[in-house]
C-alpha atoms as a PDB file:
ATOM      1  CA  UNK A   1     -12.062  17.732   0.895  1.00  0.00           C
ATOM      2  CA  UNK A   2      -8.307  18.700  -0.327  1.00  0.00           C
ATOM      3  CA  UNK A   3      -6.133  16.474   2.855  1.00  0.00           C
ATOM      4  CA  UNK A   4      -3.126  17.809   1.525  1.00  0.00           C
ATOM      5  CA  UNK A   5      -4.236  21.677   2.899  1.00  0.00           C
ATOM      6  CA  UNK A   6      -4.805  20.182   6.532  1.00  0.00           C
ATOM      7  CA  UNK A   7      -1.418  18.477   7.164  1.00  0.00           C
ATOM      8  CA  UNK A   8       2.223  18.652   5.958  1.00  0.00           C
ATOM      9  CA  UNK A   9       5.272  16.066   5.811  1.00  0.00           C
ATOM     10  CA  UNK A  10       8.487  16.041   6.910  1.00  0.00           C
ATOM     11  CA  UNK A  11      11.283  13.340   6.734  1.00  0.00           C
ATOM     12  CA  UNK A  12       7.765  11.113   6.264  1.00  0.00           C
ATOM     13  CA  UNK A  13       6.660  12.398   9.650  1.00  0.00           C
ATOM     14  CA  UNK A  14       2.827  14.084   9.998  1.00  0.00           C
ATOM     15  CA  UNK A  15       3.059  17.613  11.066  1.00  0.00           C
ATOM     16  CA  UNK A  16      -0.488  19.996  11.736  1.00  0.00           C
ATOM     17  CA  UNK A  17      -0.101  23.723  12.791  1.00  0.00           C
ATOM     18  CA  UNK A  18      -2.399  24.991  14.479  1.00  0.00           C
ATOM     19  CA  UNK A  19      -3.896  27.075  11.802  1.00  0.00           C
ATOM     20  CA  UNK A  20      -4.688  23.530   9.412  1.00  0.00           C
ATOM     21  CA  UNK A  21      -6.338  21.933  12.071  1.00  0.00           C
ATOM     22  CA  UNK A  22      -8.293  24.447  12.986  1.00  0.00           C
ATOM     23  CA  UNK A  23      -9.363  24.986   9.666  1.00  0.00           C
ATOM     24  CA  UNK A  24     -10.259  21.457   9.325  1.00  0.00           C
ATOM     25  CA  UNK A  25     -12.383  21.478  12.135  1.00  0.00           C
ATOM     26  CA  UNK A  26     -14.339  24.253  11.496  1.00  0.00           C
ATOM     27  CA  UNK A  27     -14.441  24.331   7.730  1.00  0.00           C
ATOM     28  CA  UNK A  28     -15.331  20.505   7.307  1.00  0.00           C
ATOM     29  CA  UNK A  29     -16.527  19.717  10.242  1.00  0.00           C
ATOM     30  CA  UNK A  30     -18.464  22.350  11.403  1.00  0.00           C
ATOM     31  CA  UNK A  31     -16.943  22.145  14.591  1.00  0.00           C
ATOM     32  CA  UNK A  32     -16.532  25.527  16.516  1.00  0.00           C
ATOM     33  CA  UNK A  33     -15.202  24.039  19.498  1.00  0.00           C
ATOM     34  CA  UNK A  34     -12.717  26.315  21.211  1.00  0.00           C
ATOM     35  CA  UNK A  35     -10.448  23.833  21.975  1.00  0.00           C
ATOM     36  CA  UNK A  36      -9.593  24.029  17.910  1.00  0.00           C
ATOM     37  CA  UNK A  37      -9.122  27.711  18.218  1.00  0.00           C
ATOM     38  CA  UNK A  38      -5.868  28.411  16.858  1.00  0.00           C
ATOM     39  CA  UNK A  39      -5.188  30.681  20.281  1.00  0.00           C
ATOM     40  CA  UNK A  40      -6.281  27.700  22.807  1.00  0.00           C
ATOM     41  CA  UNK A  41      -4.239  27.074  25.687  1.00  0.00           C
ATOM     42  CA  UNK A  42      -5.479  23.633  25.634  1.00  0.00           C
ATOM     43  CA  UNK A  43      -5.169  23.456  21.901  1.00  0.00           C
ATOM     44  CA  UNK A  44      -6.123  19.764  20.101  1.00  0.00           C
ATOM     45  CA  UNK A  45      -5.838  18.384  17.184  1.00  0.00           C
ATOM     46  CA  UNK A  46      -9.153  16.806  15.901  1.00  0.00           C
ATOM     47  CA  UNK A  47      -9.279  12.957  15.983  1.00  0.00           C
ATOM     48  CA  UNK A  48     -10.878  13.620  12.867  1.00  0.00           C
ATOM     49  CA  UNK A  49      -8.420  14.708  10.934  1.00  0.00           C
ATOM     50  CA  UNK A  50      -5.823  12.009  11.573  1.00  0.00           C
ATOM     51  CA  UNK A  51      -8.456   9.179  10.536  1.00  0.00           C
ATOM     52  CA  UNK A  52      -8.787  10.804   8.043  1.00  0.00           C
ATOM     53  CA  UNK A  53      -5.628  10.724   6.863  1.00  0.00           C
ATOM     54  CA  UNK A  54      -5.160   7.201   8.375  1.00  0.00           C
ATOM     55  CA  UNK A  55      -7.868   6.144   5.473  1.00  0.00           C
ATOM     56  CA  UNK A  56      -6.239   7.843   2.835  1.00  0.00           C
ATOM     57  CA  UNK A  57      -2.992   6.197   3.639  1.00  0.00           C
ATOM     58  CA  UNK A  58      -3.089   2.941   4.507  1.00  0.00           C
ATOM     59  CA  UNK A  59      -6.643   1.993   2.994  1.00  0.00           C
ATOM     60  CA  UNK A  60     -10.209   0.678   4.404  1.00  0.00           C
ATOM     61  CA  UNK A  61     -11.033  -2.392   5.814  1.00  0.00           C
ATOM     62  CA  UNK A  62     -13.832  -4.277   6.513  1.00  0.00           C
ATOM     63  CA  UNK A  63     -13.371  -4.023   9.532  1.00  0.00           C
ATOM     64  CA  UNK A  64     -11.622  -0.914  11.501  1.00  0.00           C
ATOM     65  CA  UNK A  65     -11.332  -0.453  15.228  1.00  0.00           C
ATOM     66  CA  UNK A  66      -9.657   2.507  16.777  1.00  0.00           C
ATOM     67  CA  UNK A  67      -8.920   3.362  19.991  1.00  0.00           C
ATOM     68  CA  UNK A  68      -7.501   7.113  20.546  1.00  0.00           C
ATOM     69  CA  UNK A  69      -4.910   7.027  23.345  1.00  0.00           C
ATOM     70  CA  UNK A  70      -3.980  10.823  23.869  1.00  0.00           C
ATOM     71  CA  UNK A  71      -4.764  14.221  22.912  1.00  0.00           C
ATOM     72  CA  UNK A  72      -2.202  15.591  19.868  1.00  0.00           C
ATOM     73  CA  UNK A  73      -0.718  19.022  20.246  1.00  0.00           C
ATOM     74  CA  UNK A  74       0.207  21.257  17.284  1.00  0.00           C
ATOM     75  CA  UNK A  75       3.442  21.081  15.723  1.00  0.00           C
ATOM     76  CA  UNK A  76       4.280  17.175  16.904  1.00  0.00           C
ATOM     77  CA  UNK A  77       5.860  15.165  14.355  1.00  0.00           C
ATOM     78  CA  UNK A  78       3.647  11.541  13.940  1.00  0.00           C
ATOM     79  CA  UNK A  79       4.916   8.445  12.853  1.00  0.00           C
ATOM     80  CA  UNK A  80       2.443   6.017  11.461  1.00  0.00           C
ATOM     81  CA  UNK A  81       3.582   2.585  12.056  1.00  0.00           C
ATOM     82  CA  UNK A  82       1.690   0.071  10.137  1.00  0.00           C
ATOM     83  CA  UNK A  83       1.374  -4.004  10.513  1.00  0.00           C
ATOM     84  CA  UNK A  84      -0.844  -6.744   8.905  1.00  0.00           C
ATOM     85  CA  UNK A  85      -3.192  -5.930  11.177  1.00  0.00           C
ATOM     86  CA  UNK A  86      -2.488  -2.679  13.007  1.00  0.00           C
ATOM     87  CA  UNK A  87      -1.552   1.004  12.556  1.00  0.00           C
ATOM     88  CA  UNK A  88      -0.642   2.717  15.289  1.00  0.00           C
ATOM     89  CA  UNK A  89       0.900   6.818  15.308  1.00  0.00           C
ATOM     90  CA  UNK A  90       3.268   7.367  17.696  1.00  0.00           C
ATOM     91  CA  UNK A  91       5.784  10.842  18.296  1.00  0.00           C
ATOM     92  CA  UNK A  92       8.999  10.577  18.550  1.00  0.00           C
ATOM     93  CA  UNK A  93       9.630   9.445  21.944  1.00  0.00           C
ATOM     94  CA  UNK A  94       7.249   6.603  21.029  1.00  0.00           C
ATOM     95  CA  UNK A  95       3.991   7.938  22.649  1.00  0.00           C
ATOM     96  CA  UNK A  96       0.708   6.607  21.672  1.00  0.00           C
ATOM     97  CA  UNK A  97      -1.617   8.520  20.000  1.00  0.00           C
ATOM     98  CA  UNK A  98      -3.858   6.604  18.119  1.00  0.00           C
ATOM     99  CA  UNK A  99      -4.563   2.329  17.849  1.00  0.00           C
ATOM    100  CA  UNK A 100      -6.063   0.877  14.647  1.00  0.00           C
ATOM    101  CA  UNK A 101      -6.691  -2.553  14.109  1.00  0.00           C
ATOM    102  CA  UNK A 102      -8.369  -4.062  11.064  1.00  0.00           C
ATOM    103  CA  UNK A 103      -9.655  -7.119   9.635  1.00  0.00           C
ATOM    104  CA  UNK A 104     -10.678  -8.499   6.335  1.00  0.00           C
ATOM    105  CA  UNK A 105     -10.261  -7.225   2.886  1.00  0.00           C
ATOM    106  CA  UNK A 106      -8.367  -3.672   2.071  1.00  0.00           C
ATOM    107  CA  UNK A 107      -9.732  -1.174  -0.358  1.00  0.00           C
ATOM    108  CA  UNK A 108      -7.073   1.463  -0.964  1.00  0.00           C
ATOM    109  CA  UNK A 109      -9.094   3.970  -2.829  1.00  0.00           C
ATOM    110  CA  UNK A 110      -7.848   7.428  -2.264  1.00  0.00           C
ATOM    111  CA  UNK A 111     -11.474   8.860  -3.601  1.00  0.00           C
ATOM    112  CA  UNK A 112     -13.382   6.330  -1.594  1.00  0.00           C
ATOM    113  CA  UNK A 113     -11.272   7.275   1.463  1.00  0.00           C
ATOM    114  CA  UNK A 114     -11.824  10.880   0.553  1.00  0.00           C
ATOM    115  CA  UNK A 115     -15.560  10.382   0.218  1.00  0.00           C
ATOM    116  CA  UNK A 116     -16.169   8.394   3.246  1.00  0.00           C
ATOM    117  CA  UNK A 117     -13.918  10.312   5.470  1.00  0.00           C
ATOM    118  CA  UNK A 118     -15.754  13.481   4.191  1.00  0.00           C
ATOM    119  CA  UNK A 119     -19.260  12.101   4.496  1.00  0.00           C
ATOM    120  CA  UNK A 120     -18.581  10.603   8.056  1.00  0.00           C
ATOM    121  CA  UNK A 121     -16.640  13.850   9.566  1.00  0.00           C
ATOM    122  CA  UNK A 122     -19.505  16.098   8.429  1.00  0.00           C
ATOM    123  CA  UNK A 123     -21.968  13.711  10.167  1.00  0.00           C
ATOM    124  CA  UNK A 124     -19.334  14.013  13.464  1.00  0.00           C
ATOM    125  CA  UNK A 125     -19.394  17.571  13.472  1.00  0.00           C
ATOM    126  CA  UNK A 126     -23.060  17.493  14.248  1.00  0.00           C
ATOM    127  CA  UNK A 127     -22.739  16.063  17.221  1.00  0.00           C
ATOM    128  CA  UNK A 128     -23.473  19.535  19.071  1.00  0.00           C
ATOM    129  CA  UNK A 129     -25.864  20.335  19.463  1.00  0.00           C
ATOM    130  CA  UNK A 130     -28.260  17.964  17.489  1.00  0.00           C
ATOM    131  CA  UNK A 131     -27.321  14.652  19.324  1.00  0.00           C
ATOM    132  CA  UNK A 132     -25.614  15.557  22.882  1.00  0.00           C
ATOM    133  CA  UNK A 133     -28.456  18.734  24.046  1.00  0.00           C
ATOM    134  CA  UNK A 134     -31.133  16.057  23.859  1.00  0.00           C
ATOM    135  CA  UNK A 135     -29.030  13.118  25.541  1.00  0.00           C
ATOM    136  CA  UNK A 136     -27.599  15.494  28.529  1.00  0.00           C
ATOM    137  CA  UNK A 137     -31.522  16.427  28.497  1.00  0.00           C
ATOM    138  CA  UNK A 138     -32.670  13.091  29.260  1.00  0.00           C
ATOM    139  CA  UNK A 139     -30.466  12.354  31.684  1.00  0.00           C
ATOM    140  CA  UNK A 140     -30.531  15.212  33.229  1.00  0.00           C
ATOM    141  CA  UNK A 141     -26.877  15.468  33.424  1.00  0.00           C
ATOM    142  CA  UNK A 142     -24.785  18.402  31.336  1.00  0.00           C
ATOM    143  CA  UNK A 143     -21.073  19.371  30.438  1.00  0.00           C
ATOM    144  CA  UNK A 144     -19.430  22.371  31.715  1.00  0.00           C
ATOM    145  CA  UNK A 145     -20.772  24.966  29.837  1.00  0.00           C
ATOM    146  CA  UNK A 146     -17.870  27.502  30.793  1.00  0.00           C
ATOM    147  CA  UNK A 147     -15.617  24.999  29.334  1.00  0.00           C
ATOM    148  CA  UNK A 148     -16.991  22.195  27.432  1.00  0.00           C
ATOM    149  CA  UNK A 149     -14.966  19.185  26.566  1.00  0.00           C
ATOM    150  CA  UNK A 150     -16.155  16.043  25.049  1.00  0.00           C
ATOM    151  CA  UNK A 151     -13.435  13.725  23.775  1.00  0.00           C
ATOM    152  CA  UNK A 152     -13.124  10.694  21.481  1.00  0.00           C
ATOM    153  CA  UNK A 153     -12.547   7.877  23.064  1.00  0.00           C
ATOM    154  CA  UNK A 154     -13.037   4.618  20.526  1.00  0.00           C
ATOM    155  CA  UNK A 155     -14.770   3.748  17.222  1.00  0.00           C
ATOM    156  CA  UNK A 156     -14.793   1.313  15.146  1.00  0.00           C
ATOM    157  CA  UNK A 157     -16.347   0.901  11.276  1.00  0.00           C
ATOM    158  CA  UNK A 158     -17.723  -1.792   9.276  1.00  0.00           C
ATOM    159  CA  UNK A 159     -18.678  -2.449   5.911  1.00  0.00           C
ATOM    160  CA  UNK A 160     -20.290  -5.030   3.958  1.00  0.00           C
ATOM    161  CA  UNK A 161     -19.576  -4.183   0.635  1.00  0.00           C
ATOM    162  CA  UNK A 162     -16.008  -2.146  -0.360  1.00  0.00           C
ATOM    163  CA  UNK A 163     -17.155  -1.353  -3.938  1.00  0.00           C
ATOM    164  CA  UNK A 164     -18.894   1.671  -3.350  1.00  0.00           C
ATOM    165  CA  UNK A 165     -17.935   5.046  -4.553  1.00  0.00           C
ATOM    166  CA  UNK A 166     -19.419   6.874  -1.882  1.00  0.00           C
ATOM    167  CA  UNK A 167     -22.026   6.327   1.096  1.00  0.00           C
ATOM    168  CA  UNK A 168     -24.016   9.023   3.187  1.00  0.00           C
ATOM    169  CA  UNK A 169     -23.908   8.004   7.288  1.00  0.00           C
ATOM    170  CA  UNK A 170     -27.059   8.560   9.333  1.00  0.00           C
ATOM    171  CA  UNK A 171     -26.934   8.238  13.121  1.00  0.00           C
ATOM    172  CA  UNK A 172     -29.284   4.739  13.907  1.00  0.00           C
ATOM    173  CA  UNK A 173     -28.833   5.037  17.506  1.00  0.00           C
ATOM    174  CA  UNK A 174     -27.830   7.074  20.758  1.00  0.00           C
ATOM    175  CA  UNK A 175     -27.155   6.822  24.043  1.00  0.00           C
ATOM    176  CA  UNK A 176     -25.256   8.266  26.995  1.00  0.00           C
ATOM    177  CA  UNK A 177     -24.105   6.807  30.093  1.00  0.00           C
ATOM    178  CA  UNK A 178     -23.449   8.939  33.591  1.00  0.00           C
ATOM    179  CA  UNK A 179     -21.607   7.605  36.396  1.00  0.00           C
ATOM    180  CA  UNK A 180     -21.337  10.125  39.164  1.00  0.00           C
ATOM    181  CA  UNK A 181     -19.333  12.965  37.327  1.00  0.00           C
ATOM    182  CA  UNK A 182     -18.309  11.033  33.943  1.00  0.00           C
ATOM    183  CA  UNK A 183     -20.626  10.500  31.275  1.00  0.00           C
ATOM    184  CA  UNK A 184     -20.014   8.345  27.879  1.00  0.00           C
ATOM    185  CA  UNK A 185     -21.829   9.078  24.729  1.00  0.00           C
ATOM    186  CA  UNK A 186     -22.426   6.277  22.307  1.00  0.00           C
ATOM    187  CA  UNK A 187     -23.823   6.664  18.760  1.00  0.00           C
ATOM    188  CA  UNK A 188     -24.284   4.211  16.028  1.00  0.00           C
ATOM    189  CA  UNK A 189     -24.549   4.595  12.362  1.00  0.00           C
ATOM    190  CA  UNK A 190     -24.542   3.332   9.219  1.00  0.00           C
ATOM    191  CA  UNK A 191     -23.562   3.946   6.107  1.00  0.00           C
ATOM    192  CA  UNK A 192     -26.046   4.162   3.313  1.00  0.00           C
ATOM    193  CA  UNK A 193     -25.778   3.951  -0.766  1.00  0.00           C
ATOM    194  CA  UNK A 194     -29.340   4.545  -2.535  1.00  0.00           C
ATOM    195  CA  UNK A 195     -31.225   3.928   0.658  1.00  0.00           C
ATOM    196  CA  UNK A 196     -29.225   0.126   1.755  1.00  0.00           C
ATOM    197  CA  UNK A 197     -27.015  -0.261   4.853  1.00  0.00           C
ATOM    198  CA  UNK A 198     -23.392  -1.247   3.293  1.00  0.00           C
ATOM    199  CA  UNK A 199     -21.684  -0.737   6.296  1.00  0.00           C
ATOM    200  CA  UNK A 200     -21.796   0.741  10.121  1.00  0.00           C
ATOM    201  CA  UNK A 201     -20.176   1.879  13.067  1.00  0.00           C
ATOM    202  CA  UNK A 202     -20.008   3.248  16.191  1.00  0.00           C
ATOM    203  CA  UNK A 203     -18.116   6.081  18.377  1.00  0.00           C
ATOM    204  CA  UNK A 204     -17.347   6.253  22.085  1.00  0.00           C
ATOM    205  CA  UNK A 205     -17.301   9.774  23.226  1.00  0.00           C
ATOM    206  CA  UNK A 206     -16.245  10.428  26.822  1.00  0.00           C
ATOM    207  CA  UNK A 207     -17.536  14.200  28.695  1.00  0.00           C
ATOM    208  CA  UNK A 208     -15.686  14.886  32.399  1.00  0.00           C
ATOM    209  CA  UNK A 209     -16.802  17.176  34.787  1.00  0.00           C
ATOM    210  CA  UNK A 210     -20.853  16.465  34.505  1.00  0.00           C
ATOM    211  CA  UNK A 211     -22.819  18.880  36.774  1.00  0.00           C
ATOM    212  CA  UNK A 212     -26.912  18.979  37.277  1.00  0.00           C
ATOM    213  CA  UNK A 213     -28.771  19.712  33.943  1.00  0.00           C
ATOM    214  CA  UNK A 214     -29.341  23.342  33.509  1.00  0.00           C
ATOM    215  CA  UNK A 215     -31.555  23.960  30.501  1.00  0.00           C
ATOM    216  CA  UNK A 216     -30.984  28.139  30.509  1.00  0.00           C
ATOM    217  CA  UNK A 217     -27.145  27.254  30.852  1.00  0.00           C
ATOM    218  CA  UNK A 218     -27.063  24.739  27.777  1.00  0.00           C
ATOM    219  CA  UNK A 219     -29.678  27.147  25.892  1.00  0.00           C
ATOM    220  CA  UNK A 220     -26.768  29.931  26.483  1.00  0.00           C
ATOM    221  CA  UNK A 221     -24.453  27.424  25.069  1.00  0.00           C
ATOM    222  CA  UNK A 222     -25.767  26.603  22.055  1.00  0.00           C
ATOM    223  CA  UNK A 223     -26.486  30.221  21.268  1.00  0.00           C
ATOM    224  CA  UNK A 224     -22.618  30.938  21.781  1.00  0.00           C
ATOM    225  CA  UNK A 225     -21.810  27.503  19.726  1.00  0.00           C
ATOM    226  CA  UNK A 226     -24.519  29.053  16.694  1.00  0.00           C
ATOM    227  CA  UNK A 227     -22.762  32.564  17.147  1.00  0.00           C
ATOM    228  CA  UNK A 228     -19.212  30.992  16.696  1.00  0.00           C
ATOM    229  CA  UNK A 229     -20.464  29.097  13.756  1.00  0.00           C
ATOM    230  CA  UNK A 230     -22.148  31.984  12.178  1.00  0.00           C
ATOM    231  CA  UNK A 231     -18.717  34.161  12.671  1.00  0.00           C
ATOM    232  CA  UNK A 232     -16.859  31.893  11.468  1.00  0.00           C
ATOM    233  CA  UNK A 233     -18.775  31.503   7.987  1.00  0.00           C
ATOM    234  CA  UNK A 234     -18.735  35.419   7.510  1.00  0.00           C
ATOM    235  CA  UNK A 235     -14.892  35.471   7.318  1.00  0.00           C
END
């Protein structure tokens, strides 16, 4: 994974057109959502791509929380502000975007970064349909299918041992929580290096607007989700 093609700088400011972070999405993550369609009315930038880059730039940690505090629109310069013991990205009129705080010992590795970040966004882009059809199933609960919208909501990453070179990530766990019309998703996962647990972590994912389960009407879903996929890899 080349960064440098998803993102530009300006006066030391992130920038992302539409075009690099929809390529992002759908070339490394997989992710065919249409709200990274580069003609989306409700167009956002994946969360992916700025930890990413937040990795890259100001290192791992043993310890990484993040909390993700608004949706980023194309074309808005970011300013990543960094402390001892937090990094936070902000626009210019000093909006939140995105909360990281960290503990313990810093690797700055760019190829670590690179591998880890690469590694743990493919695993992301799974998330639909392999993890959140068989959750909504269980409980019985589903997205809008007309317009789906899951978004990030917190994470956080830990790792025993920074000496790696790489690491794979496997989902250990799932869950997801309903209350009336709001749902969370929770998965865990580790991080793996010839078959031992170096590290782990966990996202938040939050889906508005649940409705009763409709198994034809997530079936027709995933067909249009495997469609856009499929499209997508032909051009």
């Amino acid at each position: 994974m080349n960064l440098e093609h998803y993102y530009s700088e300006q006066d030391g400011k992130l920038i992302f057109t539409r075009q690099q972070a929809s390529d992002f999405a759908k070339r490394v993550a997989g992710d065919v959502n249409p709200i990274h369609d580069t003609d989306a009315s409700r167009f956002c930038v994946p969360g992916d791509l700025l930890l990413s880059i937040l990795l890259a730039k100001t290192g791992i940690s043993e310890e990484i929380e993040i909390q993700f505090n608004g949706m980023i629109s194309a074309n808005t310069p970011l300013t990543i502000v960094e402390t001892d013991e937090e990094v936070t990205v902000v626009d210019d009129d000093q909006k939140r975007y995105l909360t990281m705080t960290r503990r313990g010992a810093v690797r700055h590795d760019q190829a670590l970064a690179t591998e880890i970040a690469t590694h743990y966004v493919q695993f992301s882009g799974k998330n639909f349909p392999h993890i959140m059809v068989p959750l909504m199933r269980e409980q019985q609960m589903m997205i809008n299918t007309d317009r789906p919208l899951v978004m990030y909501e917190k994470m956080s990453l830990a790792f025993d041992d920074l000496s790696i070179a790489s690491a794979q990530v496997e989902l250990s766990d799932s869950a997801m929580h309903v209350s009336g019309k709001r749902g969370k998703v929770e998965l865990a996962f580790d991080f793996i290096v010839n078959g031992q647990r170096v590290g782990h972590g966990r996202k938040t994912m939050v889906a508005s607007g649940l409705r009763p389960y409709c198994e034809a009407a997530i079936q027709d879903l995933v067909e249009r989700f495997n469609q856009r996929k499929d499209a997508y890899s032909t051009t």
